[in-house]
N, C-alpha and C. Protein backbone atom coordinates (compact mmCIF):
# COMPACT_ATOMS: atom_id res chain seq x y z
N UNK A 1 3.49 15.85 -20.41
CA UNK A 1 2.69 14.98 -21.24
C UNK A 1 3.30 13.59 -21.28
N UNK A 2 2.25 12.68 -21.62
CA UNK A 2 2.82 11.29 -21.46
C UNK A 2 3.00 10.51 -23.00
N UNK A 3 3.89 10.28 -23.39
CA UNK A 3 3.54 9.47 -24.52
C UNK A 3 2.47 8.16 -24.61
N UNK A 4 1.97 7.60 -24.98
CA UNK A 4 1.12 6.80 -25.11
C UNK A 4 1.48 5.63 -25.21
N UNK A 5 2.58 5.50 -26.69
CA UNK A 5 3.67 4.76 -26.84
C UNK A 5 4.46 3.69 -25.74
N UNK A 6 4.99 5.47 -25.08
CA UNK A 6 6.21 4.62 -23.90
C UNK A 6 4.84 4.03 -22.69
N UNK A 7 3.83 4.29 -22.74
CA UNK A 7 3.39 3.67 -21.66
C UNK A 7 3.04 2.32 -22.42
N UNK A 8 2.68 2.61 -23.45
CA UNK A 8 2.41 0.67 -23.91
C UNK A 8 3.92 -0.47 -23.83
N UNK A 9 4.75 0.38 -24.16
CA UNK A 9 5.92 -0.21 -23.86
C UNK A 9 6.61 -0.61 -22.15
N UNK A 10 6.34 0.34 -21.85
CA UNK A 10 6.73 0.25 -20.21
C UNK A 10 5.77 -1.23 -19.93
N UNK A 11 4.50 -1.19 -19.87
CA UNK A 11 3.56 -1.84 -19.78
C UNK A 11 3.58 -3.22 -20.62
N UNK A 12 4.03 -3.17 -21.75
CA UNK A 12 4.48 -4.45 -22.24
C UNK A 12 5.28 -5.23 -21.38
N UNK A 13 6.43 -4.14 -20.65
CA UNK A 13 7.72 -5.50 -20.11
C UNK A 13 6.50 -5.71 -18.57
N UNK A 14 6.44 -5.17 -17.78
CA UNK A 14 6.14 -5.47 -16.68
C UNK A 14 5.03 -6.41 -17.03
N UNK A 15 4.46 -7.16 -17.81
CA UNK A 15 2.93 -7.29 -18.02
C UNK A 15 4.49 -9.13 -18.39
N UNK A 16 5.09 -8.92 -18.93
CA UNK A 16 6.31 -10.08 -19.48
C UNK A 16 6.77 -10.45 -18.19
N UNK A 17 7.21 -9.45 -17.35
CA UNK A 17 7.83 -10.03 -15.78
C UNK A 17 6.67 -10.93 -15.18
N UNK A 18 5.34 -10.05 -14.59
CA UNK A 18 4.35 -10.32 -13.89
C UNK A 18 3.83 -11.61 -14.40
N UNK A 19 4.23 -12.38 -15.76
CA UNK A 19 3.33 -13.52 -16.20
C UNK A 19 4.38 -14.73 -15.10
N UNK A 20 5.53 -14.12 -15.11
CA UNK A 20 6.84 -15.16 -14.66
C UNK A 20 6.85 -15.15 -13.11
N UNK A 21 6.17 -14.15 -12.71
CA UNK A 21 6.29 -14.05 -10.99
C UNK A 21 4.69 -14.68 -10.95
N UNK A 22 3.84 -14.33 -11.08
CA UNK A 22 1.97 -14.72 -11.36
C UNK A 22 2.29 -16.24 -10.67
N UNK A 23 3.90 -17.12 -11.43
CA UNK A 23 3.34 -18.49 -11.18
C UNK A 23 4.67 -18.87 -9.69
N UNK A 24 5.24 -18.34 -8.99
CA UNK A 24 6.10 -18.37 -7.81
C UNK A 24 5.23 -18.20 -7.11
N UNK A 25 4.43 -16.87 -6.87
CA UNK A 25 3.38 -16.29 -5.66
C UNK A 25 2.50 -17.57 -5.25
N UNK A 26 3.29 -17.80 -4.22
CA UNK A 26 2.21 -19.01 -3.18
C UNK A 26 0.69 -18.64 -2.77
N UNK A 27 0.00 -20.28 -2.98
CA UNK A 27 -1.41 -19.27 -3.00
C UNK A 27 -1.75 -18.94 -1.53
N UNK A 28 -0.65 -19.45 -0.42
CA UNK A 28 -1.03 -18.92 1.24
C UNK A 28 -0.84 -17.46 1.32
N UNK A 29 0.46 -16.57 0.34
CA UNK A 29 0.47 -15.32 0.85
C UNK A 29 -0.45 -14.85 0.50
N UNK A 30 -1.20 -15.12 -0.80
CA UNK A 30 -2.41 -14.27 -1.17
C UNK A 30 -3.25 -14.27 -0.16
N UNK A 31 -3.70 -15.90 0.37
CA UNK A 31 -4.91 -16.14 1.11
C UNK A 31 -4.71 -15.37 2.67
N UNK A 32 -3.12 -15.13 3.06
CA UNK A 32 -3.26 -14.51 4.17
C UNK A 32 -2.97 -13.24 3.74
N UNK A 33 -3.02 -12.63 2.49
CA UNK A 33 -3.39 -11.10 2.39
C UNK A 33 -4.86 -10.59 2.54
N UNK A 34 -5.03 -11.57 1.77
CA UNK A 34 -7.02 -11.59 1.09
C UNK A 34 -7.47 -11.25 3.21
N UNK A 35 -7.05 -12.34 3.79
CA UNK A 35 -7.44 -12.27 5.33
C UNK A 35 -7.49 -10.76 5.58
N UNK A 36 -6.28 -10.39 5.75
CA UNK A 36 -5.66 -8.76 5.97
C UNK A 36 -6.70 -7.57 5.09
N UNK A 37 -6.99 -7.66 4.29
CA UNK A 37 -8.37 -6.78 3.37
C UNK A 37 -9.13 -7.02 3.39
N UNK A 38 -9.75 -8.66 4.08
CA UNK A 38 -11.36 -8.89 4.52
C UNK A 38 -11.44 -8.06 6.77
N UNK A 39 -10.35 -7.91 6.88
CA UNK A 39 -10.69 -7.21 8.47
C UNK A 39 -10.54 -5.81 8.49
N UNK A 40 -11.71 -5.26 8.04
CA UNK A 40 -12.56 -4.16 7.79
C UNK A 40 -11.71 -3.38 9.40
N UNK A 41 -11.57 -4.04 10.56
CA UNK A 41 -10.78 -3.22 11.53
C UNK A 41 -9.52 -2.13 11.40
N UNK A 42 -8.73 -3.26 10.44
CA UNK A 42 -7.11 -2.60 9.93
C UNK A 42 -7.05 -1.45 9.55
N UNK A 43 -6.39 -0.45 9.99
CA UNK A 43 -6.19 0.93 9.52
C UNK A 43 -5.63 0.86 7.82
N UNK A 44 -6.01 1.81 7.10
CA UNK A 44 -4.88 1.47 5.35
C UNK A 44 -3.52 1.57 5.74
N UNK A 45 -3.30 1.83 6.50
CA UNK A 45 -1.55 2.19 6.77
C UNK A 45 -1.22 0.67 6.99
N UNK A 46 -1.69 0.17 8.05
CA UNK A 46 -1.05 -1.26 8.58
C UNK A 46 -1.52 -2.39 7.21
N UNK A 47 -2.69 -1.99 6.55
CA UNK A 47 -2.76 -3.16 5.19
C UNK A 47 -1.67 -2.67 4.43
N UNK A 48 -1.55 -1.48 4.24
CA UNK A 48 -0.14 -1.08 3.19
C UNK A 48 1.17 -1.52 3.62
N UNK A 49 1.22 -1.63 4.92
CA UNK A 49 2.69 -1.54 5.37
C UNK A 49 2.81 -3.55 5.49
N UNK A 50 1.49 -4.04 5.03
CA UNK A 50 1.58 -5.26 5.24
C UNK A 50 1.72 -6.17 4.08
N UNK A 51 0.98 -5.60 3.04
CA UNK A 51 1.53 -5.36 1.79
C UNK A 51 2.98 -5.40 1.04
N UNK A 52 3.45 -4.21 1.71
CA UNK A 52 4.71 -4.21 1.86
C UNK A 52 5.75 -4.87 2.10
N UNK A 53 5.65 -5.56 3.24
CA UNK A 53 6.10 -6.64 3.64
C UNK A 53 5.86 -7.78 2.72
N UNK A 54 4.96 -8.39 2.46
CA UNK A 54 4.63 -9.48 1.27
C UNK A 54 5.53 -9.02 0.05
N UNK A 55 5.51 -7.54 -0.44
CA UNK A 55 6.70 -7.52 -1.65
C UNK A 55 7.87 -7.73 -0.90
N UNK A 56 7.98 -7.27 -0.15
CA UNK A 56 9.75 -7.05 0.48
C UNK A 56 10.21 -8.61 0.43
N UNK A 57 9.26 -9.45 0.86
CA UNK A 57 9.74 -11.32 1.12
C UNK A 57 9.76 -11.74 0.13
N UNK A 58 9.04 -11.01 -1.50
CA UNK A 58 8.94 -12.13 -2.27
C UNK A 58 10.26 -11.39 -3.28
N UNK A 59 10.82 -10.26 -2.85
CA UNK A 59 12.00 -9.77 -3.82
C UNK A 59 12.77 -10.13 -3.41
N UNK A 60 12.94 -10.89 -1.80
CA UNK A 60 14.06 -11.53 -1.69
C UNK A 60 14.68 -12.67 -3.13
N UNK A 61 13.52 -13.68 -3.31
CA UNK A 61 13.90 -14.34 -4.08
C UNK A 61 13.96 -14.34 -5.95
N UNK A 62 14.36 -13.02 -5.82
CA UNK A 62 14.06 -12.68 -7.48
C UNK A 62 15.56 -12.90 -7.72
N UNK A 63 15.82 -12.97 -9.36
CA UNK A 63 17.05 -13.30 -9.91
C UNK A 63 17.51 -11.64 -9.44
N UNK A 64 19.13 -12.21 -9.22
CA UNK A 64 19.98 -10.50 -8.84
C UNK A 64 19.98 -9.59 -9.85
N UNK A 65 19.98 -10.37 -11.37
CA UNK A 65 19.87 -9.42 -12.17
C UNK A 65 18.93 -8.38 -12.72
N UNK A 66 17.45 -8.64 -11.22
CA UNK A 66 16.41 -7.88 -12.17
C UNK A 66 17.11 -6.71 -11.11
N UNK A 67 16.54 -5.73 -11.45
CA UNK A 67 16.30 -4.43 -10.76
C UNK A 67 15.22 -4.40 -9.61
N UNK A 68 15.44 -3.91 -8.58
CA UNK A 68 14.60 -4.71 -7.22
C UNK A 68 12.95 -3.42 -7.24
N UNK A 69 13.69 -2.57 -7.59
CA UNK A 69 12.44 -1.37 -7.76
C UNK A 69 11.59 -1.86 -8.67
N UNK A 70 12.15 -2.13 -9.80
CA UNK A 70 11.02 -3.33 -11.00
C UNK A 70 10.28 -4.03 -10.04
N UNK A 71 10.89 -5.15 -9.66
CA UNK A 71 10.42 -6.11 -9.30
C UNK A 71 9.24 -6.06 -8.28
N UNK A 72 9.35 -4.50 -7.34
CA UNK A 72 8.94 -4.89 -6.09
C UNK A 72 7.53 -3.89 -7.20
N UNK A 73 7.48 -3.53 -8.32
CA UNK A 73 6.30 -2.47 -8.61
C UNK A 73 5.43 -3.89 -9.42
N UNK A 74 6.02 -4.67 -9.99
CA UNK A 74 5.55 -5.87 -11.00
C UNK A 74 4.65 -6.61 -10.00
N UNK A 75 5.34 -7.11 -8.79
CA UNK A 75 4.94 -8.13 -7.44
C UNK A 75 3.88 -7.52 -7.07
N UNK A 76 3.66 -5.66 -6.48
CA UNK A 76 2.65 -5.31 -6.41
C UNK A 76 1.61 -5.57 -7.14
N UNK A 77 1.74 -5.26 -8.35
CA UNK A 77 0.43 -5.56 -9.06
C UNK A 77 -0.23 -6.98 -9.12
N UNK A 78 0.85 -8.15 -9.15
CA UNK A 78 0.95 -9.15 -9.16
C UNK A 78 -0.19 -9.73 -8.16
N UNK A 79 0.01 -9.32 -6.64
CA UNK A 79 -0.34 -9.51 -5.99
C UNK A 79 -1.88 -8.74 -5.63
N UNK A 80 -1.99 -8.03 -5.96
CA UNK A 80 -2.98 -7.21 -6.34
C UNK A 80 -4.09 -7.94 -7.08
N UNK A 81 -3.65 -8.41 -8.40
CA UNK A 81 -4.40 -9.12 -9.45
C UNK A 81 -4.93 -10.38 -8.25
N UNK A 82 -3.70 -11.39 -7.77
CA UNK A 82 -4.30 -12.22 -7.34
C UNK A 82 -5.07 -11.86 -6.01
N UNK A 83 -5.10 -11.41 -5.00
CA UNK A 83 -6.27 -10.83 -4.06
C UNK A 83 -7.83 -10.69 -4.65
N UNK A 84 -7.49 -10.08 -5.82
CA UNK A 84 -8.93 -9.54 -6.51
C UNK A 84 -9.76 -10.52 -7.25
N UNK A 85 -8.65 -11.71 -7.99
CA UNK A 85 -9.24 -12.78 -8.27
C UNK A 85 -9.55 -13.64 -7.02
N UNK A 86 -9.32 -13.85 -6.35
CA UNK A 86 -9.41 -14.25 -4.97
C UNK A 86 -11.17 -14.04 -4.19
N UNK A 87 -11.03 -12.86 -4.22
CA UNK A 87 -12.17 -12.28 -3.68
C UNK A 87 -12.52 -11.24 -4.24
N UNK A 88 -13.27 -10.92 -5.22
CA UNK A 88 -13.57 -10.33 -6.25
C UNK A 88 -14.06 -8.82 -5.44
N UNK A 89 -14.81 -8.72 -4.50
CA UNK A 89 -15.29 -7.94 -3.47
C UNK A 89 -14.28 -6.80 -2.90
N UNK A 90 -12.93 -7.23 -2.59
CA UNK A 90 -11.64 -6.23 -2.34
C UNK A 90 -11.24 -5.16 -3.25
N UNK A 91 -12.16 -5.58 -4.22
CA UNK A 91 -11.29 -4.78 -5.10
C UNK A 91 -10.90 -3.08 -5.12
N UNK A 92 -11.95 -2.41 -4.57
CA UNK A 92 -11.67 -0.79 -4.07
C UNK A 92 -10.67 -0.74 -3.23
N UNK A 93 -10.59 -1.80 -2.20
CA UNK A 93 -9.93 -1.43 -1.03
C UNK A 93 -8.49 -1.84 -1.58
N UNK A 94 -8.21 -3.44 -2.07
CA UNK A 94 -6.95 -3.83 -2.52
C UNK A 94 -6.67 -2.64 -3.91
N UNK A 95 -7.35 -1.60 -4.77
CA UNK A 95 -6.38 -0.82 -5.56
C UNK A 95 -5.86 0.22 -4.55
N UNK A 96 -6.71 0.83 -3.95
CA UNK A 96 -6.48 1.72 -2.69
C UNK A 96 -4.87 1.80 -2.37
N UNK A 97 -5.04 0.67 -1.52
CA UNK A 97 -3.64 0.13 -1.18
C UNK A 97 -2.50 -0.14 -1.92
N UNK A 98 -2.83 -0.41 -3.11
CA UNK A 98 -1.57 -0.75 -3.95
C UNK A 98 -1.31 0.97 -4.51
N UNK A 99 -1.89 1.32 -4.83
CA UNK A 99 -1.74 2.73 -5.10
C UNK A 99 -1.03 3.51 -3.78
N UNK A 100 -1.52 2.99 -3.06
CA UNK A 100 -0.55 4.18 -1.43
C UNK A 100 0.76 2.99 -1.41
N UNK A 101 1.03 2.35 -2.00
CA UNK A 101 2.23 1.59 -1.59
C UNK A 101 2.73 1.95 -2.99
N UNK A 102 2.72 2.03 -4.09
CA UNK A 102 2.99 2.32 -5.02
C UNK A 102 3.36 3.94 -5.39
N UNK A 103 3.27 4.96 -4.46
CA UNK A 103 3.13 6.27 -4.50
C UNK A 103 4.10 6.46 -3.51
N UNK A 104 3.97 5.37 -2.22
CA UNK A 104 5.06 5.64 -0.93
C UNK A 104 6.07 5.18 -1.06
N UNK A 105 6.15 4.02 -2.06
CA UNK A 105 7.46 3.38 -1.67
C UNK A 105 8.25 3.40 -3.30
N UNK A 106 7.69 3.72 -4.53
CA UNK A 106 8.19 3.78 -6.04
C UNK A 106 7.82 4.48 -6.80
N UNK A 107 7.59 5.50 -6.32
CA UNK A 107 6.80 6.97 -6.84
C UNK A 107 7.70 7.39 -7.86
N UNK A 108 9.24 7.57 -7.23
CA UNK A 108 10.43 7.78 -7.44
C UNK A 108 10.94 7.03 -8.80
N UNK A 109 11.02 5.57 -8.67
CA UNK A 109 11.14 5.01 -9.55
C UNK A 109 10.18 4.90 -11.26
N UNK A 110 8.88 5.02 -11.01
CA UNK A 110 7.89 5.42 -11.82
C UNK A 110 8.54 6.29 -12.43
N UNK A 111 9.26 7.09 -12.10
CA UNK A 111 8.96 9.07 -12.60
C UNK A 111 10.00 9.00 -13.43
N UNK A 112 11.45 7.69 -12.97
CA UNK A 112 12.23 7.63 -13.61
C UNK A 112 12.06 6.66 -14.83
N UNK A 113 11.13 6.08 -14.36
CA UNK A 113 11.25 4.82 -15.59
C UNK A 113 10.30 5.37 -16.53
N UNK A 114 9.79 6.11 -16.81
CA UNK A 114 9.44 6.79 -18.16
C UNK A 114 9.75 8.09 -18.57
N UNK A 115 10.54 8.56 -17.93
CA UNK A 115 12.09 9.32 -18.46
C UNK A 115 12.56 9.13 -19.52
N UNK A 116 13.34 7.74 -18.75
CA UNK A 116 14.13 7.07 -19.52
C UNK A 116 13.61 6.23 -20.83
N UNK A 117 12.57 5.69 -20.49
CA UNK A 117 12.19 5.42 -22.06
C UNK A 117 11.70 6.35 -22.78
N UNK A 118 11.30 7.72 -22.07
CA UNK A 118 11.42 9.16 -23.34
C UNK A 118 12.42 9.29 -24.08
N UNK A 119 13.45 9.22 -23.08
CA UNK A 119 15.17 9.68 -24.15
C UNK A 119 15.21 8.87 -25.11
């Protein structure tokens, strides 16, 4: 069972990170993501794994002190939000994807981070 609580809380901080990253995210990576989810060709694997890549470059430049698993689950969404404001139309396909990148690559971390705010 999930507390309700710890998810408003969990959801409070990341919602506090994501306002502070929202304004770093250049608007070219979006526009060459938005590209990558308007070519209906791309398999979901290669948009996810491309995806991917866009978090992996932008956690390079996060402060050392955040936690990089945070960061890279906050950026997802982050990036997510902006695609969808972007092109309002992605939106099945861009949750799709953030969800298979979010399941493949911090599934792990999720499971722990409301653990720990159980204890």
């Amino acid at each position: 069972q999930i507390d309700e609580e710890v998810v408003r809380l969990i959801a409070a901080q990341l919602v506090e990170i994501g306002d502070q990253f929202d304004k770093e995210i250049k608007t070219r990576l979006v526009n060459d993501l938005v590209q990558q989810f308007l070519n209906e060709n791309l398999p979901g694997e290669e948009i996810t794994q491309r995806m991917s890549e866009a978090v992996e470059g932008l956690v390079r430049a996060i402060p050392p002190d955040m936690e990089q698993e945070k960061a890279m689950l906050v950026l997802a969404m982050v990036l997510t939000k902006k695609i969808v404001k972007t092109v309002p139309s992605l939106l099945p396909r861009v949750f799709r994807t953030t969800v298979n990148y979010i399941n493949q690559q911090l599934h792990n971390y999720v499971v722990r981070m409301v653990s720990v705010v159980k204890q």
